[in-house]
N, C-alpha and C. Protein backbone atom coordinates (compact mmCIF):
# COMPACT_ATOMS: atom_id res chain seq x y z
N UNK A 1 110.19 178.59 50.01
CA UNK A 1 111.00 178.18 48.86
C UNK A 1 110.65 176.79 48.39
N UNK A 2 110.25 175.84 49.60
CA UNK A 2 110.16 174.55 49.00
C UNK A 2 108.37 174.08 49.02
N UNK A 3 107.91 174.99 48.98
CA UNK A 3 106.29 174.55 49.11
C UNK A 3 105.73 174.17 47.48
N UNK A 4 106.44 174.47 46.68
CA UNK A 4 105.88 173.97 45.45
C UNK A 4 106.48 172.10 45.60
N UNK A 5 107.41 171.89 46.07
CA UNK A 5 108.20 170.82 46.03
C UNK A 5 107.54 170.08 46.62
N UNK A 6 106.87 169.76 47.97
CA UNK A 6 106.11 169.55 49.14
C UNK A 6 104.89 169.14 48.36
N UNK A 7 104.26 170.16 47.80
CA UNK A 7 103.14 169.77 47.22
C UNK A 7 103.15 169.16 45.81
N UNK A 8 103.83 169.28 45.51
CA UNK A 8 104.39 168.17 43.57
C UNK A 8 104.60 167.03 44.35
N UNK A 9 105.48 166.54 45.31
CA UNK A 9 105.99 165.42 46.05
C UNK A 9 104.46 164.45 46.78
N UNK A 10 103.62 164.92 47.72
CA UNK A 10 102.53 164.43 48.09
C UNK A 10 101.26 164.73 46.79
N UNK A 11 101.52 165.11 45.74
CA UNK A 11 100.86 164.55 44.37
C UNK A 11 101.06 163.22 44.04
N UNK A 12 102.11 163.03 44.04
CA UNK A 12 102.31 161.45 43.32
C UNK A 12 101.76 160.32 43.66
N UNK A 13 101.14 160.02 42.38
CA UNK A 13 99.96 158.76 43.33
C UNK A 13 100.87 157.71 44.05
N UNK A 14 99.94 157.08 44.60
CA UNK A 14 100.68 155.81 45.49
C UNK A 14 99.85 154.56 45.21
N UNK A 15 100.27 153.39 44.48
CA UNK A 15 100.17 152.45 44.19
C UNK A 15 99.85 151.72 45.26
N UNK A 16 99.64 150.09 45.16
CA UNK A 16 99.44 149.30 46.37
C UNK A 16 100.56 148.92 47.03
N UNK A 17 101.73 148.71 45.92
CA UNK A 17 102.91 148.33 46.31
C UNK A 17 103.77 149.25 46.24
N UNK A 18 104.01 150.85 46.82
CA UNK A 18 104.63 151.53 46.74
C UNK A 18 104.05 152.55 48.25
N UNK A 19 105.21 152.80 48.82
CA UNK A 19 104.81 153.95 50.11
C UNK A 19 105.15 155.59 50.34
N UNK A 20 104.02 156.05 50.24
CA UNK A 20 104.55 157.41 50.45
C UNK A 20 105.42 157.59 52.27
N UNK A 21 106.50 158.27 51.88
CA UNK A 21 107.25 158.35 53.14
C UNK A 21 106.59 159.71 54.32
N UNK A 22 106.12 160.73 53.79
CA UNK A 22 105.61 161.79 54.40
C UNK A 22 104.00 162.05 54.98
N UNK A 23 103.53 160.66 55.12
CA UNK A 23 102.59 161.00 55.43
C UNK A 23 102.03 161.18 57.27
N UNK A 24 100.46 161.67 57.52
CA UNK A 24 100.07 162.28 58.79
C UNK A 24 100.14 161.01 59.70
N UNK A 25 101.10 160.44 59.90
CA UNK A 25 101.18 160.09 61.26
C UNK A 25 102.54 160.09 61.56
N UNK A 26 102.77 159.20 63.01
CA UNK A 26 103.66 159.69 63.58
C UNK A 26 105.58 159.59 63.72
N UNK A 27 105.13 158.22 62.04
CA UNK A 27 106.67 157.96 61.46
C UNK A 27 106.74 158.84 60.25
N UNK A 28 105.65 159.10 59.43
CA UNK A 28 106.00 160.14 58.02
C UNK A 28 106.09 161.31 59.12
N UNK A 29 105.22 161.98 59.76
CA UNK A 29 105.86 163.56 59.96
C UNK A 29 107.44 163.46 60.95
N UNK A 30 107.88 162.36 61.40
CA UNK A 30 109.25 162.57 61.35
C UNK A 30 110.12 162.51 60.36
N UNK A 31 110.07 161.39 59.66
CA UNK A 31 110.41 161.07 58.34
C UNK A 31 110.41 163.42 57.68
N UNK A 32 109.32 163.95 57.56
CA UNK A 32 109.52 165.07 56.99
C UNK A 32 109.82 166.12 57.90
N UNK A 33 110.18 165.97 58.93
CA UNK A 33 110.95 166.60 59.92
C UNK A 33 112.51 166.66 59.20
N UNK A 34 112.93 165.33 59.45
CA UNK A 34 114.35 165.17 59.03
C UNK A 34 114.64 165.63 57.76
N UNK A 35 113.95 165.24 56.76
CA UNK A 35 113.96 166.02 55.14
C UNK A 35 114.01 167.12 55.20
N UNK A 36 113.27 168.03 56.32
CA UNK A 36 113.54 169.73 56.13
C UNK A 36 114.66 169.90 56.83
N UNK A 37 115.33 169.21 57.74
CA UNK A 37 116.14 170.22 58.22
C UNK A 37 117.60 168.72 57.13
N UNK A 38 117.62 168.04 56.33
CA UNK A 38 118.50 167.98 55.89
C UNK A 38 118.35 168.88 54.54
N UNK A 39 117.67 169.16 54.05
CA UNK A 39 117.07 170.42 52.79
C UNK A 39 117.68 171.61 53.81
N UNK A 40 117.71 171.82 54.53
CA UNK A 40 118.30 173.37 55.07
C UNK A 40 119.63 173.07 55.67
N UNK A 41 120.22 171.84 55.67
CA UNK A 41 121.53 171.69 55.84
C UNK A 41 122.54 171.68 54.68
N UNK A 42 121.86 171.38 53.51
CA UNK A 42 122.61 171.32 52.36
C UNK A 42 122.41 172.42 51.09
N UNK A 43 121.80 173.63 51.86
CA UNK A 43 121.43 174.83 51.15
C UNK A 43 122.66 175.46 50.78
N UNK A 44 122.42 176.02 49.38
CA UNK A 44 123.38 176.41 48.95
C UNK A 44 124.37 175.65 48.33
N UNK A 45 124.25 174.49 48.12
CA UNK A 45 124.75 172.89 47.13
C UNK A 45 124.51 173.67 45.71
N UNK A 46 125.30 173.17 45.03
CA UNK A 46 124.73 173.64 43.21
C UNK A 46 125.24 172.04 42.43
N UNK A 47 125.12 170.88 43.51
CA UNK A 47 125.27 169.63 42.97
C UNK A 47 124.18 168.88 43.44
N UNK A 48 123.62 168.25 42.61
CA UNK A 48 122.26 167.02 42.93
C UNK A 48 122.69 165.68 42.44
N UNK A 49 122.67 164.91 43.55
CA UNK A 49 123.26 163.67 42.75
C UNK A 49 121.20 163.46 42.70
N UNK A 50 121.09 162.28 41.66
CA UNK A 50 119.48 161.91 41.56
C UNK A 50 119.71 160.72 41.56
N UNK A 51 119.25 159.59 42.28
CA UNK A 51 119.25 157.94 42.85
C UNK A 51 118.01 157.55 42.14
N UNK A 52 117.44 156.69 42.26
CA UNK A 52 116.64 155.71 41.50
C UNK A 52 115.75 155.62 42.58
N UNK A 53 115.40 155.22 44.04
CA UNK A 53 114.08 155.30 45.00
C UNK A 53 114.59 154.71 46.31
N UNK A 54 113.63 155.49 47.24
CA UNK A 54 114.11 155.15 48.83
C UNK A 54 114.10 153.32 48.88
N UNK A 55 114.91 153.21 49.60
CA UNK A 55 115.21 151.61 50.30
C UNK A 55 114.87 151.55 51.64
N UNK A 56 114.17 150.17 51.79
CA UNK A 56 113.29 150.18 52.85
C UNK A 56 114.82 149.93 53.68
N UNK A 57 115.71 149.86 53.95
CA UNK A 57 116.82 149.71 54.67
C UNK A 57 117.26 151.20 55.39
N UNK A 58 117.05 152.42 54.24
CA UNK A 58 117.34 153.73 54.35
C UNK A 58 116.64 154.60 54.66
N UNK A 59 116.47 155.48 53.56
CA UNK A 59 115.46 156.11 53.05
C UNK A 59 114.03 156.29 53.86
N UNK A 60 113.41 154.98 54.02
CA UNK A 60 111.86 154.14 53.99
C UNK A 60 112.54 154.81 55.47
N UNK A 61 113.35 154.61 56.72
CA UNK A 61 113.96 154.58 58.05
C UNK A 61 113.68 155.87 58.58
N UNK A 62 114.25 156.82 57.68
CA UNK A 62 115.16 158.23 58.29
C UNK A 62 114.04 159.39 57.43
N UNK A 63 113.63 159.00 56.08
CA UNK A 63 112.85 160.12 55.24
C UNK A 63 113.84 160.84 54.52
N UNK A 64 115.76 160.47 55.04
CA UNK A 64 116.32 161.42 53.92
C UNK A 64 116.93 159.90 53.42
N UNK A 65 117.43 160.91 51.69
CA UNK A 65 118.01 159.90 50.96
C UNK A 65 119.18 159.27 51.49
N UNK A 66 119.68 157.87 51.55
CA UNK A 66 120.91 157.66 51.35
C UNK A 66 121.42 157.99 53.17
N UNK A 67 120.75 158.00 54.22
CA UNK A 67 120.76 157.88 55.34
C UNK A 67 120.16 156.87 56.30
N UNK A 68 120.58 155.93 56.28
CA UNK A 68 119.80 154.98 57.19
C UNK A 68 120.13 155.38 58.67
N UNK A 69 119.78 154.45 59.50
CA UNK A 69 120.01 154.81 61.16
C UNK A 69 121.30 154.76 61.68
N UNK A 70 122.41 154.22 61.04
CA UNK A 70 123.45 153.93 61.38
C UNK A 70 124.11 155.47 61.04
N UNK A 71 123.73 156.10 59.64
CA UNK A 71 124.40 157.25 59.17
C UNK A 71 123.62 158.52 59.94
N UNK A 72 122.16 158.26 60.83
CA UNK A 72 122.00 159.14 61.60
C UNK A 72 122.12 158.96 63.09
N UNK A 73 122.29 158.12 63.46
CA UNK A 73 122.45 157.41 64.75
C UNK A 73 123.98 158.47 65.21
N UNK A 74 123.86 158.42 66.56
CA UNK A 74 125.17 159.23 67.17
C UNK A 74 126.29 159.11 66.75
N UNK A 75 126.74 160.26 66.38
CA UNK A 75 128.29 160.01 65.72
C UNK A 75 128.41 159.40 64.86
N UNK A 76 127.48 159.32 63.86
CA UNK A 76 127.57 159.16 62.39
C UNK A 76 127.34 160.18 61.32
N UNK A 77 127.93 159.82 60.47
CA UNK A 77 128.40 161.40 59.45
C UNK A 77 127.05 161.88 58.82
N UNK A 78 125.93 161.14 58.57
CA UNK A 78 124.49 162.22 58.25
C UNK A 78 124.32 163.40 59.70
N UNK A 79 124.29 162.60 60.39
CA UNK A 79 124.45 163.31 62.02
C UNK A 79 125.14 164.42 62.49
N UNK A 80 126.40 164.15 61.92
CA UNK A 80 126.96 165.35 61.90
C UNK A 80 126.83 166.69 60.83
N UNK A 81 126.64 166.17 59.59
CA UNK A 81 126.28 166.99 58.55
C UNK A 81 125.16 167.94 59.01
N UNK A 82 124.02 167.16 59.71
CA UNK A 82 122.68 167.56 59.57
C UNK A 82 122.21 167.00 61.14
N UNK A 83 122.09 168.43 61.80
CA UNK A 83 122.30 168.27 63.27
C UNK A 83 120.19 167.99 63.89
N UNK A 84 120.31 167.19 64.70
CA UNK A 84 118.93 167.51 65.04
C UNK A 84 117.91 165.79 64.28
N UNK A 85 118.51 165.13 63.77
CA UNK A 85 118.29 163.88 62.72
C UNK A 85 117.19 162.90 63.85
N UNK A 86 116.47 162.56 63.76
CA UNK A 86 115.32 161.74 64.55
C UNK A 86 115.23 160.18 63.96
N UNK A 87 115.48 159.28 65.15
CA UNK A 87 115.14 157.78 64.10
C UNK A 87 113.97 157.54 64.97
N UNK A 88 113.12 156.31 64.62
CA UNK A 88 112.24 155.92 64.83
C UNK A 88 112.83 155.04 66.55
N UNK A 89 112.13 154.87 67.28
CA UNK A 89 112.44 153.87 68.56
C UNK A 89 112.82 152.78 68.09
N UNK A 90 112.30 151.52 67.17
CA UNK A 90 112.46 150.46 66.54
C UNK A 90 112.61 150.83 65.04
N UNK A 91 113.99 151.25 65.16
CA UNK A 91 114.08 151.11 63.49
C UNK A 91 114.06 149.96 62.68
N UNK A 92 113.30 149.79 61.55
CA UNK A 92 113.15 148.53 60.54
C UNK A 92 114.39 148.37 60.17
N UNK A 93 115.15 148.50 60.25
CA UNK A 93 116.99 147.69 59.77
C UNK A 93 117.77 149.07 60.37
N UNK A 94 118.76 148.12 60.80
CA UNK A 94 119.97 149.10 60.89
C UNK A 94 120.96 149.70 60.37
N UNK A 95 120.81 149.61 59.30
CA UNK A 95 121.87 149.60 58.15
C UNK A 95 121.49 149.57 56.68
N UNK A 96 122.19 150.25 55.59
CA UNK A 96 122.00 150.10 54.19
C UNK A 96 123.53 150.49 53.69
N UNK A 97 123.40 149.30 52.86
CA UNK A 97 125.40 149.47 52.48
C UNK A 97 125.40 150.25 51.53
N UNK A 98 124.42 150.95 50.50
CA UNK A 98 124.44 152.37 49.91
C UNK A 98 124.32 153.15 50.42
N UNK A 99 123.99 153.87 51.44
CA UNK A 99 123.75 154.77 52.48
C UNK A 99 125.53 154.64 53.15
N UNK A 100 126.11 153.69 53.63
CA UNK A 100 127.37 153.46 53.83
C UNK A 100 128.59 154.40 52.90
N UNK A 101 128.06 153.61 51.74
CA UNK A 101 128.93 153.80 50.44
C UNK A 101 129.08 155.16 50.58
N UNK A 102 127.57 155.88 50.13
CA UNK A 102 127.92 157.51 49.80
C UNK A 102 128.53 158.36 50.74
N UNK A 103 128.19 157.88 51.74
CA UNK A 103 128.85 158.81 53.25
C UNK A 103 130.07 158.85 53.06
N UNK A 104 130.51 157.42 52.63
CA UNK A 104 132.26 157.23 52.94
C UNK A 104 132.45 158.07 51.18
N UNK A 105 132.31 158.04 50.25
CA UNK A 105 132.22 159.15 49.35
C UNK A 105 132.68 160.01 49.53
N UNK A 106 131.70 160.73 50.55
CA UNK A 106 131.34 162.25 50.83
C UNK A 106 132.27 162.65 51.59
N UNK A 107 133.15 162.08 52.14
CA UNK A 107 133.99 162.55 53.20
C UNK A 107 135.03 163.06 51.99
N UNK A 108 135.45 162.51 51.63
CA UNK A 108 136.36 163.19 50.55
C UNK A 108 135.93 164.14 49.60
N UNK A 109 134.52 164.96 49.66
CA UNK A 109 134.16 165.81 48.98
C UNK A 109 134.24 166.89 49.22
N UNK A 110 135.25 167.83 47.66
CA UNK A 110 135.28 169.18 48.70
C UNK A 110 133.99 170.30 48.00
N UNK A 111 134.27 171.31 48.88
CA UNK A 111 132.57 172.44 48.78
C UNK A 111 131.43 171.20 49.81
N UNK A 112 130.27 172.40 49.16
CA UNK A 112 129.34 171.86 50.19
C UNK A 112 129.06 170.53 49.62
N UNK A 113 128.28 169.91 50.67
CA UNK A 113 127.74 168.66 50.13
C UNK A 113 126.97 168.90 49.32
N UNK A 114 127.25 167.75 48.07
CA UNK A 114 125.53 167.43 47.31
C UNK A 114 124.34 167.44 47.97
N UNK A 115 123.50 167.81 47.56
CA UNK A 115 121.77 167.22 47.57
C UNK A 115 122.03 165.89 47.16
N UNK A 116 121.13 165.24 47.49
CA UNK A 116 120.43 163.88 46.63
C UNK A 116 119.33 163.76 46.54
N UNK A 117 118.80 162.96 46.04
CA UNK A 117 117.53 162.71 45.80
C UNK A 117 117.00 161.76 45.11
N UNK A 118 115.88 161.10 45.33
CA UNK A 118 115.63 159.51 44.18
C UNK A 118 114.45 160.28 42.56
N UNK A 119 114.66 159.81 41.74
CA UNK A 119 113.86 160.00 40.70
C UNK A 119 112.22 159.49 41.21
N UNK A 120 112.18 158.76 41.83
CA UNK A 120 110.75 158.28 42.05
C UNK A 120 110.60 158.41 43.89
N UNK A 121 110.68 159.14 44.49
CA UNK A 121 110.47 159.45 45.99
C UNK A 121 109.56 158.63 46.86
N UNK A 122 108.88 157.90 45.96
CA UNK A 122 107.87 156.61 47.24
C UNK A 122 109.23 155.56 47.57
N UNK A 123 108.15 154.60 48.42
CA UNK A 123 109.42 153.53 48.31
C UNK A 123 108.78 152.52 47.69
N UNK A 124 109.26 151.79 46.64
CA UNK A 124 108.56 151.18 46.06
C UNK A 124 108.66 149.58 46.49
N UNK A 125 108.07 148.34 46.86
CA UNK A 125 108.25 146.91 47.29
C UNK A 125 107.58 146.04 46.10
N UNK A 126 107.90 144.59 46.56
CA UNK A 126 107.23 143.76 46.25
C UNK A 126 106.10 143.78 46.75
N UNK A 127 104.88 143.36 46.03
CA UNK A 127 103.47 143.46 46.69
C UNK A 127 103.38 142.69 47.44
N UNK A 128 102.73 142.91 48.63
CA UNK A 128 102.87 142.58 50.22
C UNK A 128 103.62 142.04 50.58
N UNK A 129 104.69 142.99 50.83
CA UNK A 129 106.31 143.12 51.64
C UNK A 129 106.89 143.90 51.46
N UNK A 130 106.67 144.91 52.54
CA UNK A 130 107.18 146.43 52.09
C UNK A 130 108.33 146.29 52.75
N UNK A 131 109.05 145.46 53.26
CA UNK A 131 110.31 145.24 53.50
C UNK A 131 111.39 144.65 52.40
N UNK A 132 110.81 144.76 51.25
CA UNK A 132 111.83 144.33 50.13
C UNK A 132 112.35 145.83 49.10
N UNK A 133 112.62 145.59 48.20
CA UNK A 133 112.84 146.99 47.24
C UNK A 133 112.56 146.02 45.77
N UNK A 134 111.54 146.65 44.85
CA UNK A 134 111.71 146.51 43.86
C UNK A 134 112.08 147.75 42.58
N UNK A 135 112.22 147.32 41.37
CA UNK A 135 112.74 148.69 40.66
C UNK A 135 111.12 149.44 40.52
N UNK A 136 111.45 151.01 40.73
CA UNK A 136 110.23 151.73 39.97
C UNK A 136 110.05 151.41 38.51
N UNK A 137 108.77 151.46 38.40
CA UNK A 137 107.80 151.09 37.00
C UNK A 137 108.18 152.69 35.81
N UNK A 138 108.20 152.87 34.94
CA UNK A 138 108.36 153.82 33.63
C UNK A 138 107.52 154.81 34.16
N UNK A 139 106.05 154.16 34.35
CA UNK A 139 105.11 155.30 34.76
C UNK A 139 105.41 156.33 36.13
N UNK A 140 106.39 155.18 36.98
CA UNK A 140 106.23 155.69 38.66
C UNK A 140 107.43 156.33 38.51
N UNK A 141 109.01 156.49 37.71
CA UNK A 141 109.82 157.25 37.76
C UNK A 141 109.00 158.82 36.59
N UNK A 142 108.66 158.38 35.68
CA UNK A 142 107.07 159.79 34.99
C UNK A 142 106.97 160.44 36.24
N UNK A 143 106.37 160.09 36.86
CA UNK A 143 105.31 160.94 38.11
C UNK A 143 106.66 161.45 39.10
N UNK A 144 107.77 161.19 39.37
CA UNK A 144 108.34 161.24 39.84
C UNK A 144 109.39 162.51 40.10
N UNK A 145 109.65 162.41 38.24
CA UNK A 145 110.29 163.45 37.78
C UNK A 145 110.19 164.97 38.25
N UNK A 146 109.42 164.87 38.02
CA UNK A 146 108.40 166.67 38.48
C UNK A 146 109.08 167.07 39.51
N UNK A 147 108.87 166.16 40.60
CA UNK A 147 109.40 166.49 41.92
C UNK A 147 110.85 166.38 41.91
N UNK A 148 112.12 165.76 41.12
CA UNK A 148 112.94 166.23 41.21
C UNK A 148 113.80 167.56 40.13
N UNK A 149 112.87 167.85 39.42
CA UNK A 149 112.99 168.84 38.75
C UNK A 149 112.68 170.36 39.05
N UNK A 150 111.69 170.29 40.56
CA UNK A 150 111.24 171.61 41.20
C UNK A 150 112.24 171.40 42.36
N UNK A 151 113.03 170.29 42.98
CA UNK A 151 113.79 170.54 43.42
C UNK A 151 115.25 171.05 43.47
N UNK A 152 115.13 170.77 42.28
CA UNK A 152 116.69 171.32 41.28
C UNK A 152 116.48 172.40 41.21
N UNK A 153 114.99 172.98 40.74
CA UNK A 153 114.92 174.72 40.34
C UNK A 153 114.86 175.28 41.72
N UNK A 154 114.33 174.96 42.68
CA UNK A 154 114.06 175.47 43.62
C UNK A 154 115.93 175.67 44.80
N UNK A 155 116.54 174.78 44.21
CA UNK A 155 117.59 174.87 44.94
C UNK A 155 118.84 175.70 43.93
N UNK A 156 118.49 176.01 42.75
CA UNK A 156 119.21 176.56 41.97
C UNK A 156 120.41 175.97 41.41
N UNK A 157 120.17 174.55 41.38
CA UNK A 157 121.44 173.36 41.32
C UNK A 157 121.84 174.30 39.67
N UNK A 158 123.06 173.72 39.65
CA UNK A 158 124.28 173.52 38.33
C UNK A 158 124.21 172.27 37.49
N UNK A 159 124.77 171.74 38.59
CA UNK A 159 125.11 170.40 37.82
C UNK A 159 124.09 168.50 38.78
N UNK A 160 123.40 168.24 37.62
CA UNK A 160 122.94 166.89 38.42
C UNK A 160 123.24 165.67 37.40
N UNK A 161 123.87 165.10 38.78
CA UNK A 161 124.53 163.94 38.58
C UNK A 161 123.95 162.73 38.20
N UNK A 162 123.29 161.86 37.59
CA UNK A 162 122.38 160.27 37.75
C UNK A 162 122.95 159.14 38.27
N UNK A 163 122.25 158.93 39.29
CA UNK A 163 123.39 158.09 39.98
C UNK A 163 122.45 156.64 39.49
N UNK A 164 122.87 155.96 38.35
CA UNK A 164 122.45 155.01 37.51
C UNK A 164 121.51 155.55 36.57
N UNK A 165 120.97 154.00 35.46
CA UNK A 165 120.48 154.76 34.12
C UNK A 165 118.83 155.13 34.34
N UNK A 166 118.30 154.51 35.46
CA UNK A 166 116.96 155.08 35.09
C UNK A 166 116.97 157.23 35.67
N UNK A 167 117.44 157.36 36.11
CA UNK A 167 117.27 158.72 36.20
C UNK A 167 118.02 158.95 35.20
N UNK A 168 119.09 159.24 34.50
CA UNK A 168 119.87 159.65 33.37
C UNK A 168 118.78 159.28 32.33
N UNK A 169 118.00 158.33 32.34
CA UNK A 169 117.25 158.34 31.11
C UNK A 169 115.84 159.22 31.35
N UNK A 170 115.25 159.21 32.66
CA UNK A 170 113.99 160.07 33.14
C UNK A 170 114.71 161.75 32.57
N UNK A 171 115.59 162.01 33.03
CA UNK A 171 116.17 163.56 32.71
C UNK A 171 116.73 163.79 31.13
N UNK A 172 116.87 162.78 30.42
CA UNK A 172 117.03 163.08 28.80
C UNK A 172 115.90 163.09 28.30
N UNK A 173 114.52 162.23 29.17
CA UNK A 173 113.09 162.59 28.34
C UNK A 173 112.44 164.25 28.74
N UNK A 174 113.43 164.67 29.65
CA UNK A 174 112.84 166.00 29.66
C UNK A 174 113.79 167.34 29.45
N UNK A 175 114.78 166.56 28.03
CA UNK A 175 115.73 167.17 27.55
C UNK A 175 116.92 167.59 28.85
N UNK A 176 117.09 167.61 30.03
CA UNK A 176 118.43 167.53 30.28
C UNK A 176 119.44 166.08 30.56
N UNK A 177 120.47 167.11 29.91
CA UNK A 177 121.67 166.05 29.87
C UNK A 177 122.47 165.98 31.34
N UNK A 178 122.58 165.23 31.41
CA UNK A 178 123.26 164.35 32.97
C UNK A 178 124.08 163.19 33.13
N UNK A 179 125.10 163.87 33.45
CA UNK A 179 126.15 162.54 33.36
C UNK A 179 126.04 161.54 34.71
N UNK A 180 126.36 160.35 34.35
CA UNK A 180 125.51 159.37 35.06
C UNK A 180 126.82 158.53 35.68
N UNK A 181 126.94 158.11 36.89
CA UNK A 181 127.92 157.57 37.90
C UNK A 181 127.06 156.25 38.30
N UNK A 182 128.22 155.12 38.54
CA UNK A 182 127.48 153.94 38.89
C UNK A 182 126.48 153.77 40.37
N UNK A 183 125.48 153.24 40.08
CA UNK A 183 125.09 153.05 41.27
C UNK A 183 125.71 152.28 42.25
N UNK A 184 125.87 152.96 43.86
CA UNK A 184 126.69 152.23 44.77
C UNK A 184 126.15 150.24 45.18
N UNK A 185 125.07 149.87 45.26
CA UNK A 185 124.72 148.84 45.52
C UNK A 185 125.08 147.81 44.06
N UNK A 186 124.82 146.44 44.86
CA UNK A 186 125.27 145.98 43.84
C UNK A 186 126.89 145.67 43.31
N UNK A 187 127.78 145.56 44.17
CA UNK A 187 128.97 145.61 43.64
C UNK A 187 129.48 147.02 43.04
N UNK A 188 128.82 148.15 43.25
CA UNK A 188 129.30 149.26 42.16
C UNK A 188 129.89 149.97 43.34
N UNK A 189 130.39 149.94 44.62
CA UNK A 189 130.79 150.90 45.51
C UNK A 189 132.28 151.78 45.10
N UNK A 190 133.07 151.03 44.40
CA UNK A 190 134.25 151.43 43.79
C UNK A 190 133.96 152.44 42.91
N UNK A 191 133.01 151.71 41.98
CA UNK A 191 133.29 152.70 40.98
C UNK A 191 132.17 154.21 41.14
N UNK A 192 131.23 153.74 42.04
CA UNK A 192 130.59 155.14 42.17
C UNK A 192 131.45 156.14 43.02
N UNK A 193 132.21 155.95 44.40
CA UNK A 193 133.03 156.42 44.60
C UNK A 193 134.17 157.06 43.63
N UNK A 194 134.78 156.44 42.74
CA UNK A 194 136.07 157.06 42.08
C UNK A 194 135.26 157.98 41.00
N UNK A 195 133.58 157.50 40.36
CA UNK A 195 133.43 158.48 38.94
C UNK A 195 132.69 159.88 39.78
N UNK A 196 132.42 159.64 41.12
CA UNK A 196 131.62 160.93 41.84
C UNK A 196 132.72 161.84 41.99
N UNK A 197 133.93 161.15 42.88
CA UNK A 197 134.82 162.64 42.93
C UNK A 197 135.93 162.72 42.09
N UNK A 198 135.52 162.20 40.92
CA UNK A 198 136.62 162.60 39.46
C UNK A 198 135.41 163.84 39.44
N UNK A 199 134.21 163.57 39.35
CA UNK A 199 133.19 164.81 38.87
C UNK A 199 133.37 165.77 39.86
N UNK A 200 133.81 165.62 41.02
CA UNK A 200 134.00 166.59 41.94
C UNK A 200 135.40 167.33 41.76
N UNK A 201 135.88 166.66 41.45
CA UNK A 201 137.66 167.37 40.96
C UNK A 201 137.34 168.40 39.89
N UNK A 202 136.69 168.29 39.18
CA UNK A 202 136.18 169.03 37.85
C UNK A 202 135.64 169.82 37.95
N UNK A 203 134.73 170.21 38.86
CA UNK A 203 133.93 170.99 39.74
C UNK A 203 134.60 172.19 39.66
């Protein structure tokens, strides 16, 4: 089901200052360990929230969105969602307070959980310091798209959410409309919380 996705996803070029998360050694094929079995934990979702790009805090850590080590680490709620979750021995940070945010979200969400997913799936840095986050480039959320658009078809989503404006604007250049919730970082934890499960009440 997801082999078109897999292969649209390891298409996307990779810049100098940008990292593919899935690659052949022995932190990407965990990194895509954890992505399949959180993709088969959240099967059957007909909600996609779409994020803006992995954070070297999160994302860059675990390989799923919006999960850092703390949210897969024992007895934390990715963990429980999505059984079987692998961190690295020395994880690069312990924590991401968007990864925080959405969990505590999600607990109040009823049906299955959302999918998520970033519009641009590398992780993108400052050039030499892949421990920072900078925003994806016009071109690098372009290339990006594809892959969350075969993931939407491929999962048979309903409704996707933009969780801020560069994906709400990537998905109106390819004619769908998507209502767009604040991004959690940044001071926005309130309000992405209250506009996600007003959209979930509606549901």
């Amino acid at each position: 089901m997801l082999d078109t996705f897999f292969r649209l996803l390891g298409a996307v070029p990779e810049p100098p200052d940008a990292e593919y998360l899935y690659g052949d050694d022995e932190l990407g094929r965990m990194r895509e360990r954890n992505l399949r079995r959180y993709l088969a934990a959240v099967h059957g979702t007909t909600v996609l929230l779409l994020a803006e790009a992995p954070g070297w805090r999160g994302m860059t850590v675990t390989g799923v969105p919006f999960v850092s080590a703390r949210e897969a680490g024992e007895g934390g709620p990715a963990a429980r969602a999505v059984p079987g979750l692998e961190l690295p021995e020395h994880p690069q940070a312990p924590w991401e307070a968007s990864s925080r945010v959405v969990w505590a979200a999600l607990a109040d969400w009823h049906g299955p959980l959302p999918l998520t997913w970033p519009i641009y799936p590398h992780h993108p840095f400052v050039a030499g310091d892949p421990r920072t986050n900078r925003t994806p480039r016009p071109a690098e959320v372009r290339d990006g798209t594809p892959v969350a658009l075969e993931l939407a078809r491929a999962f048979g989503i309903q409704t996707i959410v933009a969780v801020g404006r560069k994906a709400q604007g990537a998905l109106a250049a390819e004619g769908v409309d998507a209502p767009a919730v604040r991004h959690p970082a940044q001071g926005g934890a309130r309000a992405f919380t209250e506009q996600v499960l007003a959209l979930n009440a509606r549901s």
